[in-house]
C-alpha atoms as a PDB file:
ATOM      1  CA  UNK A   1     -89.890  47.981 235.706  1.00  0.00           C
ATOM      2  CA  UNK A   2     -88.770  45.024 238.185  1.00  0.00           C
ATOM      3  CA  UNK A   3     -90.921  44.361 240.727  1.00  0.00           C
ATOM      4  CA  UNK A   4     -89.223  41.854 242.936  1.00  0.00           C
ATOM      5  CA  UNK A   5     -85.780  41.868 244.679  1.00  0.00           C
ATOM      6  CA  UNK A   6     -84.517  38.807 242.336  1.00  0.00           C
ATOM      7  CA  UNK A   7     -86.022  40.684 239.523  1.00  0.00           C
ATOM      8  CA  UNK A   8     -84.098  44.066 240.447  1.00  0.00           C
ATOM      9  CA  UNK A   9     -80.666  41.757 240.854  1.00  0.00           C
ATOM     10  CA  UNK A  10     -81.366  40.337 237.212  1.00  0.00           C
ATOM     11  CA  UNK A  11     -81.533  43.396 235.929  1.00  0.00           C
ATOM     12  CA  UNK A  12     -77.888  44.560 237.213  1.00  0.00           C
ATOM     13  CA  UNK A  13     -76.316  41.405 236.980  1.00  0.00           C
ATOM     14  CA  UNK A  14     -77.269  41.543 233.136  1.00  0.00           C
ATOM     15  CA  UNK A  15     -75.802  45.034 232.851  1.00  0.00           C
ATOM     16  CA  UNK A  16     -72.443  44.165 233.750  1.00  0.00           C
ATOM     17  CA  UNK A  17     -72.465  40.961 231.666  1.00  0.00           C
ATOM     18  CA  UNK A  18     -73.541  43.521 229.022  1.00  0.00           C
ATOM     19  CA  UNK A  19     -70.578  45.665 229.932  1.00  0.00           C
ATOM     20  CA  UNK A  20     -68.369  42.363 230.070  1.00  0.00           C
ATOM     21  CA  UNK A  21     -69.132  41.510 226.670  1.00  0.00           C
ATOM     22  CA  UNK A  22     -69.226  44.414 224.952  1.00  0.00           C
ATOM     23  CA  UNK A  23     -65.724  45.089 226.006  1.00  0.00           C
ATOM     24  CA  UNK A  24     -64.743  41.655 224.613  1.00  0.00           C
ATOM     25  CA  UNK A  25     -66.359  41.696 221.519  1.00  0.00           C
ATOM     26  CA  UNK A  26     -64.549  45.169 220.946  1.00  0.00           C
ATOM     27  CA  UNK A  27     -61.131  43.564 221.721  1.00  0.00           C
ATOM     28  CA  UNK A  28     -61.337  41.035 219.221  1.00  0.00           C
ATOM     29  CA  UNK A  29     -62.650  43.587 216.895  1.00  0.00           C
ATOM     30  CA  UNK A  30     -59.282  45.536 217.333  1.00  0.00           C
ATOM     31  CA  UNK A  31     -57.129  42.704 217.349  1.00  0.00           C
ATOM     32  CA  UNK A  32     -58.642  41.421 213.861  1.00  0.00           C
ATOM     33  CA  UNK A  33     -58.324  45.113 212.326  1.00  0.00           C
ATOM     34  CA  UNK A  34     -54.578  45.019 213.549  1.00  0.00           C
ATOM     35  CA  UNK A  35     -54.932  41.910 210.991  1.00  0.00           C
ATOM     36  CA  UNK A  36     -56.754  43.369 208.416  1.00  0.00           C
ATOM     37  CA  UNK A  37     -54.512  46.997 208.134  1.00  0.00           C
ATOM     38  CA  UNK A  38     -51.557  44.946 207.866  1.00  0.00           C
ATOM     39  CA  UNK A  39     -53.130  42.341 204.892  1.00  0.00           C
ATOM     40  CA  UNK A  40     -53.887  45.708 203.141  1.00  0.00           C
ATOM     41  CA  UNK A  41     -50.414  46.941 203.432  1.00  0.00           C
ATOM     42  CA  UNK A  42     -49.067  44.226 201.616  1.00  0.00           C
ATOM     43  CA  UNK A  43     -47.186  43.623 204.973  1.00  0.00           C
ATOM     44  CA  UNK A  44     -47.355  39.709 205.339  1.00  0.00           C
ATOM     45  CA  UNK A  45     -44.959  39.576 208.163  1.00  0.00           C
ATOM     46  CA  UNK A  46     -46.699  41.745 210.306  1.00  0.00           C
ATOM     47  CA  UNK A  47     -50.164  40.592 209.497  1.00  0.00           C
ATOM     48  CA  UNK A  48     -48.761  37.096 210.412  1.00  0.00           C
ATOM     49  CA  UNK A  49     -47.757  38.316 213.825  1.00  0.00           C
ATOM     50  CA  UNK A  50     -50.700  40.122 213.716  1.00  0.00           C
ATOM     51  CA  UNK A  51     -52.934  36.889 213.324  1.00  0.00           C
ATOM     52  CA  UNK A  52     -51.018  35.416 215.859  1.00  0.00           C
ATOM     53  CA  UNK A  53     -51.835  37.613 218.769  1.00  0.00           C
ATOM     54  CA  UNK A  54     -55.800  37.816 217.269  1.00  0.00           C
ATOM     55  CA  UNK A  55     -56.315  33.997 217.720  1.00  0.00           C
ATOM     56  CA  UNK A  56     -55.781  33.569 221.304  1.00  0.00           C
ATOM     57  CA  UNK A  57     -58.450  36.994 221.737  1.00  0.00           C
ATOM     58  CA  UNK A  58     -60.904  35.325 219.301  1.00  0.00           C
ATOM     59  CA  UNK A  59     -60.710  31.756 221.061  1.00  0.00           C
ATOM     60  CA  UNK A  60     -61.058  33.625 224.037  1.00  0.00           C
ATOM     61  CA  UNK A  61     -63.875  34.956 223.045  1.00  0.00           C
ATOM     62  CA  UNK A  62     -65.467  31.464 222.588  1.00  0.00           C
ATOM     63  CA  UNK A  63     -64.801  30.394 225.797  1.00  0.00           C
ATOM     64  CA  UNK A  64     -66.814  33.013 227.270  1.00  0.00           C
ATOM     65  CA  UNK A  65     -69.703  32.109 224.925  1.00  0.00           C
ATOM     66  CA  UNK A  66     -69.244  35.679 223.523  1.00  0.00           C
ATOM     67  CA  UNK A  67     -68.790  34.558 219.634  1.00  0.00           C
ATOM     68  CA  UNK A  68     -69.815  31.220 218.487  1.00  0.00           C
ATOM     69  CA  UNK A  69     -67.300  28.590 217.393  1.00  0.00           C
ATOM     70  CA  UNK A  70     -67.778  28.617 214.208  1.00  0.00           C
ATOM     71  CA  UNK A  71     -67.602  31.781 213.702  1.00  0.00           C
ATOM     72  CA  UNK A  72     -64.469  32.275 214.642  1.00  0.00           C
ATOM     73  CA  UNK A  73     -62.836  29.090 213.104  1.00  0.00           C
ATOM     74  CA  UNK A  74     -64.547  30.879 210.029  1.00  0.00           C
ATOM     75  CA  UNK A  75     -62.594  34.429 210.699  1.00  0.00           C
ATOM     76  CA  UNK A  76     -59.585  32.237 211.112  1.00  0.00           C
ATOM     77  CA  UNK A  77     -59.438  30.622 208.185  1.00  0.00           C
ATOM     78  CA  UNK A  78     -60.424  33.476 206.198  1.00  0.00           C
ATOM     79  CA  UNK A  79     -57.994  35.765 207.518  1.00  0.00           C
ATOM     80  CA  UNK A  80     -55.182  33.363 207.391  1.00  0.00           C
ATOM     81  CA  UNK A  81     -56.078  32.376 203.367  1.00  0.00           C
ATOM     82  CA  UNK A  82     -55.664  36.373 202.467  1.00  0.00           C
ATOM     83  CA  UNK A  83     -52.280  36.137 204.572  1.00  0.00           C
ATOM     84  CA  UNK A  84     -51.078  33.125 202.732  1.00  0.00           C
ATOM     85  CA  UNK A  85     -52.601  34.853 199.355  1.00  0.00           C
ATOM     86  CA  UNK A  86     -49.884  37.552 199.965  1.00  0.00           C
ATOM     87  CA  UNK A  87     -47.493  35.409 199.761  1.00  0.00           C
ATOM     88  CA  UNK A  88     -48.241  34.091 196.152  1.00  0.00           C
ATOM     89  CA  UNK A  89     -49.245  37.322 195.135  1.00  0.00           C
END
């Protein structure tokens, strides 16, 4: 257990970043399911307007230094490739 006052104020300032976070993290989760539901539908309209409400959350999400940037450039491209697969398909 903390001994010292800075110690004590550590602890709770790391508790609501960890509240912070997680609430982000589960945001973009949501968003990118939106995504995902709508690529298994067969639904390439909505999954497009899907993906475009999910990249601003997931870029967001870099800028807090909650996801790394290359992961997310990653879950871009990937999710935007089985949108434009629908298309051919």
């Amino acid at each position: 257990m903390a001994n010292t006052a800075s110690a004590r104020k550590r602890i709770r300032q790391t508790e609501r970043r960890n509240a912070r976070n997680t609430a982000r993290i589960s945001r973009v989760r949501t968003f990118v399911k939106k995504v995902e539901t709508a690529i298994e539908a067969g639904k390439k309209e909505d999954a497009t307007v899907a993906l475009r409400a999910a990249q601003p959350e997931l870029q967001r999400a870099v800028g807090k230094g909650v996801m790394h940037a290359n992961t997310v450039a990653r879950r871009i491209s990937r999710l935007s490739a089985r949108i434009k697969a629908l298309a051919a398909a």
